[in-house]
C-alpha atoms as a PDB file:
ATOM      1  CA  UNK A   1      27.130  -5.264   2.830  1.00  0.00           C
ATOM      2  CA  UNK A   2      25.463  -6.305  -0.339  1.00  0.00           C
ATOM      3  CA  UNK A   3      22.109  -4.536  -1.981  1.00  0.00           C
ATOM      4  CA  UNK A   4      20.112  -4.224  -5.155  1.00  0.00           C
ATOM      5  CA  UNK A   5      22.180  -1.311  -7.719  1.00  0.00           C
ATOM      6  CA  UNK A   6      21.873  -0.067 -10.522  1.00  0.00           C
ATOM      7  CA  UNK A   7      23.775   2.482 -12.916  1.00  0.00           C
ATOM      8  CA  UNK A   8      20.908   4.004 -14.980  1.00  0.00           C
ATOM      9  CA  UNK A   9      17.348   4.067 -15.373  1.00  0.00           C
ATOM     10  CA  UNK A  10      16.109   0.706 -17.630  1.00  0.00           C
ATOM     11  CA  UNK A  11      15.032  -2.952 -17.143  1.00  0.00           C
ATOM     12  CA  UNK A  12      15.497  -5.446 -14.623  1.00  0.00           C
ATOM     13  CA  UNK A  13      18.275  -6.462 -16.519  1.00  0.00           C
ATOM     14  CA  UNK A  14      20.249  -3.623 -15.025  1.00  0.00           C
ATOM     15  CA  UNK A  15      20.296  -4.963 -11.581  1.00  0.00           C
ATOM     16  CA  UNK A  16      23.046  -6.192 -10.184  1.00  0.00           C
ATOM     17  CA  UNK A  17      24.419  -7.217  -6.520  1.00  0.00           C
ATOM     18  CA  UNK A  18      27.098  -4.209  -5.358  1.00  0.00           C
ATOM     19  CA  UNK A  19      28.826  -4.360  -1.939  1.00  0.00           C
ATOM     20  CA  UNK A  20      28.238  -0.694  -0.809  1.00  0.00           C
ATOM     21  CA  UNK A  21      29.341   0.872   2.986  1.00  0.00           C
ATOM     22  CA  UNK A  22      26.957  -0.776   5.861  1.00  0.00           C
ATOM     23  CA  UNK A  23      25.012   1.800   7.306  1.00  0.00           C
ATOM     24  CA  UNK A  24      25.365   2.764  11.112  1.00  0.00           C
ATOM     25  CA  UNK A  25      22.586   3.659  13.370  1.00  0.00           C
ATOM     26  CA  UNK A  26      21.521   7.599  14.104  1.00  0.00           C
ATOM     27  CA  UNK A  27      20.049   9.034  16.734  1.00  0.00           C
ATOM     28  CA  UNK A  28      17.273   7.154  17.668  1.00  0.00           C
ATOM     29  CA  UNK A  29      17.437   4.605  15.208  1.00  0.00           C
ATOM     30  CA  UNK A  30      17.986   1.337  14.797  1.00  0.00           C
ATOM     31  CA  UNK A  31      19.953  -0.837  12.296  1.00  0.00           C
ATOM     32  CA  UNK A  32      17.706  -3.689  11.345  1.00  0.00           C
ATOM     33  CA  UNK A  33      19.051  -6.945   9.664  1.00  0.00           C
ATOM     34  CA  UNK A  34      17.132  -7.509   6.150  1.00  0.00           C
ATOM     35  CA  UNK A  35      15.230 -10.812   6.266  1.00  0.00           C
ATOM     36  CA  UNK A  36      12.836  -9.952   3.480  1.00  0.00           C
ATOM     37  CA  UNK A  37      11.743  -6.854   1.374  1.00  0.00           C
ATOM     38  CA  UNK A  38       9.316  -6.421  -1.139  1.00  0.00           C
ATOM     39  CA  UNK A  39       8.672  -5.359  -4.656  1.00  0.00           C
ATOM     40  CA  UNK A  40       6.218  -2.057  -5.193  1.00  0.00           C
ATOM     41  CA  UNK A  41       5.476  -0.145  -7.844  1.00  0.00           C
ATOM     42  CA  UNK A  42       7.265   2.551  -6.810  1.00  0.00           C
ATOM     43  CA  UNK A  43      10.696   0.569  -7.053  1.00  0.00           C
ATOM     44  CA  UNK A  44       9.920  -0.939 -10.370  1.00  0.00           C
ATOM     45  CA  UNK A  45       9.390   3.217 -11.271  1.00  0.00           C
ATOM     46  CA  UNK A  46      12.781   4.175  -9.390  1.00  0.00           C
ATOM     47  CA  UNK A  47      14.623   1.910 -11.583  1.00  0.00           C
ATOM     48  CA  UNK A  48      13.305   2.726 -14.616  1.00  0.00           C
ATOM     49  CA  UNK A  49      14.217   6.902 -13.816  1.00  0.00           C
ATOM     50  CA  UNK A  50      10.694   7.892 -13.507  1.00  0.00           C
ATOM     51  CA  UNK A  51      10.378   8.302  -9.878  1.00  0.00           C
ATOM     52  CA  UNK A  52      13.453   9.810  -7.659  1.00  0.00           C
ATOM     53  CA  UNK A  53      13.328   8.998  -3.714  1.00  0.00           C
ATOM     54  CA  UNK A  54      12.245  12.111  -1.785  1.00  0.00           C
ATOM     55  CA  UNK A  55      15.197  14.060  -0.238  1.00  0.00           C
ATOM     56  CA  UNK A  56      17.574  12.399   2.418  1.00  0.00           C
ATOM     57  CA  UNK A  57      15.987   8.982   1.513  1.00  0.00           C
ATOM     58  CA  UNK A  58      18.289   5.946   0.159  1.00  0.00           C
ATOM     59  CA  UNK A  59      19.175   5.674  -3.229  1.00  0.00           C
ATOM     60  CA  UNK A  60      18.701   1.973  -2.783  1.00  0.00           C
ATOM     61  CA  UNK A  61      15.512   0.348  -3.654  1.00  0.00           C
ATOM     62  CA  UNK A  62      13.025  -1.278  -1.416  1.00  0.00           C
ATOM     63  CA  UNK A  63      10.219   0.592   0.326  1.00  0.00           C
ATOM     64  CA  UNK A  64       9.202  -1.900   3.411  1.00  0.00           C
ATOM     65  CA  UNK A  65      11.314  -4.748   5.044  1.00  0.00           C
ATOM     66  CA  UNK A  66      11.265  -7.068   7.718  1.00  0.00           C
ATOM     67  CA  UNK A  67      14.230  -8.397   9.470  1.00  0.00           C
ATOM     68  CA  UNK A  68      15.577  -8.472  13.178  1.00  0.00           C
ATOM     69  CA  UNK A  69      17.494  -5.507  15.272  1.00  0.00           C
ATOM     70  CA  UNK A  70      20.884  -5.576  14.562  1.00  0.00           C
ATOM     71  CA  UNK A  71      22.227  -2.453  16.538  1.00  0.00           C
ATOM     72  CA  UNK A  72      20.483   0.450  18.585  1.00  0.00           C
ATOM     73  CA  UNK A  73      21.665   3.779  17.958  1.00  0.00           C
ATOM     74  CA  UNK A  74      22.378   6.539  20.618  1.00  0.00           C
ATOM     75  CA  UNK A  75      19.247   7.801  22.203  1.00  0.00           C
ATOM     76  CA  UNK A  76      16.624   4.439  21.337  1.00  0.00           C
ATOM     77  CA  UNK A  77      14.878   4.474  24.884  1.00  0.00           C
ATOM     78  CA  UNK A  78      11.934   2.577  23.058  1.00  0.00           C
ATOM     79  CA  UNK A  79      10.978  -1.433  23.844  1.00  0.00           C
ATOM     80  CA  UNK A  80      13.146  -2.475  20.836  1.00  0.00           C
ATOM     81  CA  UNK A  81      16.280  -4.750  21.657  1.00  0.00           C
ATOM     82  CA  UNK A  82      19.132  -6.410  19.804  1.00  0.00           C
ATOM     83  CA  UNK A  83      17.588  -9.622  17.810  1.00  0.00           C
ATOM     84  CA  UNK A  84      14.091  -8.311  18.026  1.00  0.00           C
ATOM     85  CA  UNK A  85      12.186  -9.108  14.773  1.00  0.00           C
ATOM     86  CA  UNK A  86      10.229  -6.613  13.368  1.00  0.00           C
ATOM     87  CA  UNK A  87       8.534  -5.080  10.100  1.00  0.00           C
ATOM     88  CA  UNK A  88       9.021  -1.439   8.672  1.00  0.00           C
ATOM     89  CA  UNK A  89       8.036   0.950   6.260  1.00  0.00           C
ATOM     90  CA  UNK A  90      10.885   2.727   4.817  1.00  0.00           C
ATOM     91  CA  UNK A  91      11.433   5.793   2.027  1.00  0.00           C
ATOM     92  CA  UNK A  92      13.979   3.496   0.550  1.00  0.00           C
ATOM     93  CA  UNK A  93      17.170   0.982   1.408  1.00  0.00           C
ATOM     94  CA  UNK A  94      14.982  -2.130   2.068  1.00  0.00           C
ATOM     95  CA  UNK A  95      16.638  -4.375  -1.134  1.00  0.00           C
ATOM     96  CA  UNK A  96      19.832  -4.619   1.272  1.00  0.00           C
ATOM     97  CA  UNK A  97      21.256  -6.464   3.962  1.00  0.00           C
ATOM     98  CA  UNK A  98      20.744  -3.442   6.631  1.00  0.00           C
ATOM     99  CA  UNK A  99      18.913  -0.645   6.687  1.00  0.00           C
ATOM    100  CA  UNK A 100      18.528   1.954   9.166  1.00  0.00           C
ATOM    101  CA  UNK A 101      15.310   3.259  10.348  1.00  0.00           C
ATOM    102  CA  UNK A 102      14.157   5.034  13.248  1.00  0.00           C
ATOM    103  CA  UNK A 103      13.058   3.330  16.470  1.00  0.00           C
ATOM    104  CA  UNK A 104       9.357   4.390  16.671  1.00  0.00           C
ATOM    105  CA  UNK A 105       8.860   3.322  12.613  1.00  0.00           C
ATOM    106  CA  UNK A 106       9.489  -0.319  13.709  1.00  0.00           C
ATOM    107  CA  UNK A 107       6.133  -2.481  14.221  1.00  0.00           C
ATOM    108  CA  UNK A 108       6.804  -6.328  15.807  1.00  0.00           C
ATOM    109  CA  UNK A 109       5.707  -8.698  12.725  1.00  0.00           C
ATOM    110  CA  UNK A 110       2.601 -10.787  14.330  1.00  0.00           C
ATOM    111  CA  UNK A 111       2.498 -14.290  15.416  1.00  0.00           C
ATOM    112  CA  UNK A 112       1.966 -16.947  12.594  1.00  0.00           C
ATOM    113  CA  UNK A 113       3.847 -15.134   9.721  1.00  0.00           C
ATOM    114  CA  UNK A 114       7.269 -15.438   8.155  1.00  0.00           C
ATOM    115  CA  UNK A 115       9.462 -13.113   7.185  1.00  0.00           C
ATOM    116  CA  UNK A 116       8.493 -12.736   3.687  1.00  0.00           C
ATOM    117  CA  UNK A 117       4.249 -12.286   4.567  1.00  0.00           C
ATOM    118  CA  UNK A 118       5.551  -9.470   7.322  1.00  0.00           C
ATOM    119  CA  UNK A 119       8.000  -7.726   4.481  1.00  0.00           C
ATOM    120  CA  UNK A 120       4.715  -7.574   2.503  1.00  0.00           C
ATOM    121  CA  UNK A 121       2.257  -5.995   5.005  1.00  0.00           C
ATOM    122  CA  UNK A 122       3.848  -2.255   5.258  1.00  0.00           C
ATOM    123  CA  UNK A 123       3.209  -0.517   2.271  1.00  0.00           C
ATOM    124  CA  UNK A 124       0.034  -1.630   0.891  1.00  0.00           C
ATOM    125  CA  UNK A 125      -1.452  -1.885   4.436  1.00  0.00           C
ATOM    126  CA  UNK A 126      -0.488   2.066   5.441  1.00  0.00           C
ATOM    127  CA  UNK A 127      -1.088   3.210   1.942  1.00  0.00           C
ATOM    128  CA  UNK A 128      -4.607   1.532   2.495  1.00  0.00           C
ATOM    129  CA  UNK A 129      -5.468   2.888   5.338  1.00  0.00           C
ATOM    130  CA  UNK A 130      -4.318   6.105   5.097  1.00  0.00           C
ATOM    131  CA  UNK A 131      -6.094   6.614   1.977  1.00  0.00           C
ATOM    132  CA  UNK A 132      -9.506   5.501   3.435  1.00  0.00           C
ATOM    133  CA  UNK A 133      -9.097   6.980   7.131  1.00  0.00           C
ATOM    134  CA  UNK A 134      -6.613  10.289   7.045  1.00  0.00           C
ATOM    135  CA  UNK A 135      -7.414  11.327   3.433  1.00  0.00           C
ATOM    136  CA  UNK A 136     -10.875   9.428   2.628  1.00  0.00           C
ATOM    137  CA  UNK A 137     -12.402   9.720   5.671  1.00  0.00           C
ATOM    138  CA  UNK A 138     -14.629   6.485   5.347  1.00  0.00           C
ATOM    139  CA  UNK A 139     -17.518   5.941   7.596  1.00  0.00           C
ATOM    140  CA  UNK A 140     -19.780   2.833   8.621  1.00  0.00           C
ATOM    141  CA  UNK A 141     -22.698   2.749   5.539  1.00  0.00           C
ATOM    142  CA  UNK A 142     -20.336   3.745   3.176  1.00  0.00           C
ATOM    143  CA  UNK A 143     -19.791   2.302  -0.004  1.00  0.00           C
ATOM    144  CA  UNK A 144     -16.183   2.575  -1.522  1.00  0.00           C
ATOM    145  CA  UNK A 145     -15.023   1.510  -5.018  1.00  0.00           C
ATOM    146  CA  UNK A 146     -11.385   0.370  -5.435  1.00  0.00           C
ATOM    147  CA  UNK A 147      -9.486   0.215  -8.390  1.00  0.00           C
ATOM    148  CA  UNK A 148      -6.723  -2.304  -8.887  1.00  0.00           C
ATOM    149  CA  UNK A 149      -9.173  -4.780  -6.556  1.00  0.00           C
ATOM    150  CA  UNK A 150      -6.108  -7.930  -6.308  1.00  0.00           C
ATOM    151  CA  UNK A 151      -3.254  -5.145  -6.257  1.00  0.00           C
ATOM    152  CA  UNK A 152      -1.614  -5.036  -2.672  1.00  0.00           C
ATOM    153  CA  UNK A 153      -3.672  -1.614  -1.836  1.00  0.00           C
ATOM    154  CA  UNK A 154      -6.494  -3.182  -3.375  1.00  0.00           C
ATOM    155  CA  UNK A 155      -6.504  -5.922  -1.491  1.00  0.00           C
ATOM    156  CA  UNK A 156      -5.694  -4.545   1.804  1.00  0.00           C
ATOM    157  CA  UNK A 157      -8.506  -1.672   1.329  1.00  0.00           C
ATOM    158  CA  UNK A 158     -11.171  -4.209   0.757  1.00  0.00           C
ATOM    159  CA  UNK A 159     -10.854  -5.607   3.892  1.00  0.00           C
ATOM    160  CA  UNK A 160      -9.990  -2.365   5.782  1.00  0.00           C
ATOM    161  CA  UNK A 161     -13.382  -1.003   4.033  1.00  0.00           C
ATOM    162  CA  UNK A 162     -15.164  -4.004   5.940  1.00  0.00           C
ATOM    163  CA  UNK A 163     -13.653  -3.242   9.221  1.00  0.00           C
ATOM    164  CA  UNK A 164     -14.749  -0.227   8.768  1.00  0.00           C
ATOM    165  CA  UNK A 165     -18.518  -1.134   8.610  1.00  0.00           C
ATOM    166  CA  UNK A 166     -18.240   0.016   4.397  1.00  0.00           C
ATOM    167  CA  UNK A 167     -18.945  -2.096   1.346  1.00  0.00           C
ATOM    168  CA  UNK A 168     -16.110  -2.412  -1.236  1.00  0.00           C
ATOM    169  CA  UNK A 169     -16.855  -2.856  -4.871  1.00  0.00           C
ATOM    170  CA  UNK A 170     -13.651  -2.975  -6.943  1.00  0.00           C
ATOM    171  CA  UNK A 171     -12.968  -3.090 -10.480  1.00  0.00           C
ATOM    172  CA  UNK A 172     -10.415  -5.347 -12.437  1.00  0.00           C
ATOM    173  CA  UNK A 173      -9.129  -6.865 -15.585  1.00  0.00           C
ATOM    174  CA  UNK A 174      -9.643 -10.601 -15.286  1.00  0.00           C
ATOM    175  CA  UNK A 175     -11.817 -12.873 -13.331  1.00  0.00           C
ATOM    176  CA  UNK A 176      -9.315 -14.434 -11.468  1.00  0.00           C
ATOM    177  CA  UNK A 177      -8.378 -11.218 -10.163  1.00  0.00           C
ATOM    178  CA  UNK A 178     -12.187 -10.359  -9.537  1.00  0.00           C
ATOM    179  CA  UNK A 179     -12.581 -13.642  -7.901  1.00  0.00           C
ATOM    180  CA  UNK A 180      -9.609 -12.884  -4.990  1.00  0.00           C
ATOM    181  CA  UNK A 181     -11.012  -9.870  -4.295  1.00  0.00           C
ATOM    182  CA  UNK A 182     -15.104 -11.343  -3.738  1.00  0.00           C
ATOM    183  CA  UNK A 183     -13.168 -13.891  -1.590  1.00  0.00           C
ATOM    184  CA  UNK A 184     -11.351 -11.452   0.755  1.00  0.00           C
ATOM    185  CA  UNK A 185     -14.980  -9.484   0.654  1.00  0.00           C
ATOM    186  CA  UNK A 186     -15.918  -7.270  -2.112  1.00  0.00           C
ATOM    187  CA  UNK A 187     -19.583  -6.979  -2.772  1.00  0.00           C
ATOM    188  CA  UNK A 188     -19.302  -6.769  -6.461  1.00  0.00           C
ATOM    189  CA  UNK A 189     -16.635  -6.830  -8.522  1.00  0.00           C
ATOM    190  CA  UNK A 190     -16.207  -5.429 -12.500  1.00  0.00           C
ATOM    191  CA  UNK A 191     -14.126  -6.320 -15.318  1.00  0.00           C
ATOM    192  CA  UNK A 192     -12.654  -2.845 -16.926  1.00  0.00           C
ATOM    193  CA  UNK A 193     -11.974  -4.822 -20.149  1.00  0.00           C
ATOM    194  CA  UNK A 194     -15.808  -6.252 -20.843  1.00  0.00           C
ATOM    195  CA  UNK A 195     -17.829  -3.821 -19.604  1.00  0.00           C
ATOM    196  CA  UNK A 196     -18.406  -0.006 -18.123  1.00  0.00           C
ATOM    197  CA  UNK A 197     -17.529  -0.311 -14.698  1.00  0.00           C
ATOM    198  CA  UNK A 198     -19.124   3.567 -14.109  1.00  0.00           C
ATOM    199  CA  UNK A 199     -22.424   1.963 -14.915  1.00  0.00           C
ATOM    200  CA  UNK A 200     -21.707  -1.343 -13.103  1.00  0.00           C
ATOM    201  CA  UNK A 201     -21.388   1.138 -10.165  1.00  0.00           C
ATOM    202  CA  UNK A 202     -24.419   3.214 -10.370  1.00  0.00           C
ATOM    203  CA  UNK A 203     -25.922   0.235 -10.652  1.00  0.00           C
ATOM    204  CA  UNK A 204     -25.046  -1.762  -7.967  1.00  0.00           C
ATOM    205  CA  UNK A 205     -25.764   1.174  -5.975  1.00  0.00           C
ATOM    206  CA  UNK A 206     -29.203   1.758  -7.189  1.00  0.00           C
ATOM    207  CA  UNK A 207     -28.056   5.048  -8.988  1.00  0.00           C
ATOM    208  CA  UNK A 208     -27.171   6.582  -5.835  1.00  0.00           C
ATOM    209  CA  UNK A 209     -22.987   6.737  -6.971  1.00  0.00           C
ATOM    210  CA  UNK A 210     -20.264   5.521  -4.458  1.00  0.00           C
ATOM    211  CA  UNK A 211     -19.201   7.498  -1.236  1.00  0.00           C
ATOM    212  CA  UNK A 212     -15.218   7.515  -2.146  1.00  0.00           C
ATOM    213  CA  UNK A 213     -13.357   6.117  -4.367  1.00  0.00           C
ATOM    214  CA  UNK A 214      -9.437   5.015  -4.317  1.00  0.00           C
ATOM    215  CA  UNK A 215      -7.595   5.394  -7.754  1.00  0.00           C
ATOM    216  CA  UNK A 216      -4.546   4.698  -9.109  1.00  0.00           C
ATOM    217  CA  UNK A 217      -5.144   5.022 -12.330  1.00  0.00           C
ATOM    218  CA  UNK A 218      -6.009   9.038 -13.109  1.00  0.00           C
ATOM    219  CA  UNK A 219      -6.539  10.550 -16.499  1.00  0.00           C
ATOM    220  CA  UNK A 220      -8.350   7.706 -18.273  1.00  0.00           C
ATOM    221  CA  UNK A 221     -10.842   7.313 -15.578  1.00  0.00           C
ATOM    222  CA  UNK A 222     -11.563  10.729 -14.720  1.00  0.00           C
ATOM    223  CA  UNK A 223     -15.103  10.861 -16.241  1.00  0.00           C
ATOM    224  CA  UNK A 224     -16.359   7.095 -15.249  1.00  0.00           C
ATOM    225  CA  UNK A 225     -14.976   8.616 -12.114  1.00  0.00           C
ATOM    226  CA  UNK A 226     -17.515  11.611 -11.431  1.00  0.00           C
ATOM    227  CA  UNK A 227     -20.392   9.807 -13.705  1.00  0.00           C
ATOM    228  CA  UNK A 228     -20.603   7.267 -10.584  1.00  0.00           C
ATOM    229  CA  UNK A 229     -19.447   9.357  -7.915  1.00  0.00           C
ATOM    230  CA  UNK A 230     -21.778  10.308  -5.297  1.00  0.00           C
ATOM    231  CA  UNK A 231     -22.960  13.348  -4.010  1.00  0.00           C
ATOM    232  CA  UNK A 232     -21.126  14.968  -1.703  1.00  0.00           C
ATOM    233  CA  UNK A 233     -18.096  12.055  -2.628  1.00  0.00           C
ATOM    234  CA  UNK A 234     -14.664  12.025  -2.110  1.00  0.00           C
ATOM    235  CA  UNK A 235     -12.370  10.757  -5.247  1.00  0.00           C
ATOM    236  CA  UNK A 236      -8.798  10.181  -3.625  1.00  0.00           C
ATOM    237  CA  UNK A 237      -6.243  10.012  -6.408  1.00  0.00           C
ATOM    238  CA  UNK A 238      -2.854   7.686  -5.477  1.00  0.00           C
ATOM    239  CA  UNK A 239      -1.716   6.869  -8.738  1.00  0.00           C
ATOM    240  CA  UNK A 240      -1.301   7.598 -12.618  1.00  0.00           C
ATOM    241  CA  UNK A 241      -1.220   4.205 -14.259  1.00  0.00           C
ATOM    242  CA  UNK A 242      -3.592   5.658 -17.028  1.00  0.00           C
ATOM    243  CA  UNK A 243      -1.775   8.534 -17.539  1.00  0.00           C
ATOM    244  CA  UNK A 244      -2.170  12.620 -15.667  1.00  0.00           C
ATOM    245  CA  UNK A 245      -3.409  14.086 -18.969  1.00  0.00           C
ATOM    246  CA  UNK A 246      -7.116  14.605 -19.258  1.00  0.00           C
ATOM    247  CA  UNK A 247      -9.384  16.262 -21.769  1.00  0.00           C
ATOM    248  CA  UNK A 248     -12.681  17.489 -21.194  1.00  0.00           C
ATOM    249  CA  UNK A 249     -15.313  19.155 -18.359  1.00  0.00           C
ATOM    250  CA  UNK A 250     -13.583  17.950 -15.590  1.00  0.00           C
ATOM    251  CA  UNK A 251     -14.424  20.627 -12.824  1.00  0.00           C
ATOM    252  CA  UNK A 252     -17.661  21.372 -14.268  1.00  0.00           C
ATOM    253  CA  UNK A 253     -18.814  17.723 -13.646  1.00  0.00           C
ATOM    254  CA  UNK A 254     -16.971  17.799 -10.202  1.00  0.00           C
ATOM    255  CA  UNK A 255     -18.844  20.866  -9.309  1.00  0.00           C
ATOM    256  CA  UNK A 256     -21.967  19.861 -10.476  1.00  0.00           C
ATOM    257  CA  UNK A 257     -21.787  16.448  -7.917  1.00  0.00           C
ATOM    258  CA  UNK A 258     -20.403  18.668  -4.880  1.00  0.00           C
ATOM    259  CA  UNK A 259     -17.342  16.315  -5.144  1.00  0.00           C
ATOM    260  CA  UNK A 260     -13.694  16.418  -3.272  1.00  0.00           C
ATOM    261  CA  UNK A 261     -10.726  15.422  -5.700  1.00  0.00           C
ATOM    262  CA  UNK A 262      -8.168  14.622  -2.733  1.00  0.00           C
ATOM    263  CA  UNK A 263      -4.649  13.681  -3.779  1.00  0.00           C
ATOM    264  CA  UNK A 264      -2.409  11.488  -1.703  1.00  0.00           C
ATOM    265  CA  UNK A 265       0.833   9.955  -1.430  1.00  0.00           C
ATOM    266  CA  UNK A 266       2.608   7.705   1.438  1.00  0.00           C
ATOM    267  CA  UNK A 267       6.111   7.930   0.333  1.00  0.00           C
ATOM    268  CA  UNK A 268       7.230  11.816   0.408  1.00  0.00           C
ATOM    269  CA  UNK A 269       5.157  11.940   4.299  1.00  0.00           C
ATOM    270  CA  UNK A 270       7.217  13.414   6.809  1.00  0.00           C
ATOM    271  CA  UNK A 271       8.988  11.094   9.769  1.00  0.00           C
ATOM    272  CA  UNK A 272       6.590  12.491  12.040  1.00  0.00           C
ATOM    273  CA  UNK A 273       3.492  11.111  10.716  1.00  0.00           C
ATOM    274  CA  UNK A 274       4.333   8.102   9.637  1.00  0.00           C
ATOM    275  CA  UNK A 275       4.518   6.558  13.282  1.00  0.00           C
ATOM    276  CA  UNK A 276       1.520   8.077  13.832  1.00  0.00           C
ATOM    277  CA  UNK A 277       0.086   6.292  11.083  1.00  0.00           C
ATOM    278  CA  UNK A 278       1.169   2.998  11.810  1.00  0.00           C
ATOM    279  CA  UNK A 279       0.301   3.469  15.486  1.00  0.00           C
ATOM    280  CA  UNK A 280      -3.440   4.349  14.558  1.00  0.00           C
ATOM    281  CA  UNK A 281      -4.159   1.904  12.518  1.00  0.00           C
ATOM    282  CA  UNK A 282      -2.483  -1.415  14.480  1.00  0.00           C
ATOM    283  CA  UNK A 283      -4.510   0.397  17.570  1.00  0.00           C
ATOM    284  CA  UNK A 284      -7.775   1.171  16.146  1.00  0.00           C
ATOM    285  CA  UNK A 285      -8.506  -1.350  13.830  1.00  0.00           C
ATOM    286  CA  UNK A 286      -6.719  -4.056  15.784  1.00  0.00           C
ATOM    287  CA  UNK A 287      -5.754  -6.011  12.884  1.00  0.00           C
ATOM    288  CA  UNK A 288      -4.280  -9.517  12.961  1.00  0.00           C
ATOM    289  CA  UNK A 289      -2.820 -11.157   9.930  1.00  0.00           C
ATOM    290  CA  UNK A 290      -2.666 -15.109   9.558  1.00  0.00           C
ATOM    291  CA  UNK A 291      -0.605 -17.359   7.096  1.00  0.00           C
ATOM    292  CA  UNK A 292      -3.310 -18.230   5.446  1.00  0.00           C
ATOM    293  CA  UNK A 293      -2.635 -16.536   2.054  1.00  0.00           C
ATOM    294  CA  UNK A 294      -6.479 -17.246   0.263  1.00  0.00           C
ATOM    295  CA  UNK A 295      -7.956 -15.334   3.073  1.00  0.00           C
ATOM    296  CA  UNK A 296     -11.147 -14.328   4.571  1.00  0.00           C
ATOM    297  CA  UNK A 297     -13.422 -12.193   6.692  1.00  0.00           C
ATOM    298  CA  UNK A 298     -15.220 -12.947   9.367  1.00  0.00           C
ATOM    299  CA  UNK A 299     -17.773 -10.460  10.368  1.00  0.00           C
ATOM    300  CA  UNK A 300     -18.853 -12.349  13.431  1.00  0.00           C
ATOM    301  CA  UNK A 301     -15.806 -11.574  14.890  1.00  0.00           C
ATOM    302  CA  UNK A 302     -14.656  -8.190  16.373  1.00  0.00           C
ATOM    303  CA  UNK A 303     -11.266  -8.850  15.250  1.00  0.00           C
ATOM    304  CA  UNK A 304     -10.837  -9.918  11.861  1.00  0.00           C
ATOM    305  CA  UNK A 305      -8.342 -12.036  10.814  1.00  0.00           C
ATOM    306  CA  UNK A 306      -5.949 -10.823   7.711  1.00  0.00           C
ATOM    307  CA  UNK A 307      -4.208 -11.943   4.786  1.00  0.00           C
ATOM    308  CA  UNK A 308      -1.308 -10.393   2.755  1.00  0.00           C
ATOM    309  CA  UNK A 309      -0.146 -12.410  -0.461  1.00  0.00           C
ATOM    310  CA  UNK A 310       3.475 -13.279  -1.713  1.00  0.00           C
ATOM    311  CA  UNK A 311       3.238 -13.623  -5.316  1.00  0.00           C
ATOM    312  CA  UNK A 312       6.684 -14.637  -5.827  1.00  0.00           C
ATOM    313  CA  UNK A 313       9.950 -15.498  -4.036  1.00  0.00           C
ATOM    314  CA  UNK A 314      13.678 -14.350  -4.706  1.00  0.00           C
ATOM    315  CA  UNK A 315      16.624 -15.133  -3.020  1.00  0.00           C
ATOM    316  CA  UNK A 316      19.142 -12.452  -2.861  1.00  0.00           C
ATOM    317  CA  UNK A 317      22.347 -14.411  -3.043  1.00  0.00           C
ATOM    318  CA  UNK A 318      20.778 -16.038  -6.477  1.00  0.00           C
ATOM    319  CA  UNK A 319      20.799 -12.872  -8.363  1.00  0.00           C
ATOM    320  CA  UNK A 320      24.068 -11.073  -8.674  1.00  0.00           C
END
């Protein structure tokens, strides 16, 4: 089969098309036929030698896929059968023609999307929820700030946040960006580049600091971080886009506000909780995603309808 290689850590430009061995289907897997897989972060680090899959994972790039069921493997005694599309969250192999997975990972890609909108909805949609439900533990009244508001957690989280009965502010670095996240329901919104998004905050919430807050940026937001943190707050750190060195009274101002510095990642979980994951949150929050890529929320409606966003498109065979 053909997938995404590369030799050594670098660019893009190091990516080439390499026919490698097609994978064959465990116990209690499946082989699934790539339709679509997306682009995270976390690949764009992989290549570039800064982040290595966990252990027993693929050394082949792509973290969530969709695509049909190829092959079942010995043992598969769930509802999944040959030519079954689906959608998955994998540790790695997704930027390939197959890629095995086991059985109870798959999730059936709902009615109305394509293949590329369900290759999009894994990651960001788990990592979302996991961060404001396992690890956050969000309640109704809540009020939750999100950095990276148009990113693919951000996005997701805002409306997650609102199913959840909470208010998301989130901060940016453009309008645009501040803009798509109002629309898909963020109270507020606040440009990082033009002004202090700390105060924004404590404004907003009438001094009274946010309940949690989901960060992927780290060191150079620790102390905006705590300043409009609430008591009694959780700050759940996913990411360090602005770097893991810090300098200065961090613990001292944590201690002072009572607050819970949780860390969190959805890549190194074990097999065991990720179905678990996915299970709780298609069952609890019943979501249900529409083509509709501009988006909205509808709080009349028990069920909220759901948008994921394709930036771009790239066809595999046009890349080698």
């Amino acid at each position: 089969m053909i997938a995404v290689h590369f030799d050594k850590p670098g660019g893009p430009e190091n990516l080439y098309l390499k026919e490698v061995a097609k994978p064959s289907p465990g116990e209690g897997e499946v082989l699934l036929k790539v339709a679509a897989s997306a682009l995270n972060r976390a690949d764009l680090l992989q290549r570039q030698g800064q982040y290595a899959p966990p252990p027993g994972a693929s050394n082949i790039l792509g973290l969530e896929a969709s695509g049909h069921v190829a092959e079942l493997g010995a043992g598969c005694q769930g509802p999944w059968r040959v030519g079954d599309p689906a959608m998955v969250l994998l540790s790695g192999g997704g930027q390939a023609q197959y890629v095995t997975v086991p059985a109870e990972l798959l999730m059936p890609i709902p009615a109305g999307l394509t293949m590329c909108q369900a290759a999009a909805i894994p990651e960001a949609w788990l990592t979302a929820f996991q961060l404001l439900h396992l690890v956050g533990n969000v309640q109704a009244g809540d009020s939750v700030l999100i950095h990276a508001g148009a990113s693919g957690v951000g996005t997701a989280a805002i409306q997650l946040a609102r199913m959840a009965g909470a208010t998301p502010l989130v901060t940016a670095g453009s309008q645009e960006k501040l803009q798509i996240a109002e629309k898909l329901g963020a109270a507020a919104g606040f440009n990082y580049k033009e002004e202090d998004f700390s105060e924004a905050t404590l404004k907003f919430t009438k001094g009274a600091g946010v309940n949690l807050i989901l960060d992927c940026i780290g060191g150079s937001y620790w102390e905006k971080n705590v300043n409009c943190l609430a008591l009694d707050g959780h700050w759940v750190l996913y990411g360090l886009l602005g770097g893991a060195v810090i300098s200065g009274p961090l613990f001292s101002k944590l201690l002072f506000k009572r607050g819970s510095l949780i860390t969190s990642l959805l890549r190194p979980r074990d097999k065991k909780q990720e179905p678990r994951l996915s299970s709780r949150m298609s069952r609890e929050e019943r979501i249900q995603f529409n083509s509709d890529v501009r988006g909205s929320v509808d709080d009349s409606t028990s069920t909220r309808s759901k948008s994921d966003f394709v930036y771009k498109k790239f066809a595999l065979q046009n890349h080698s």
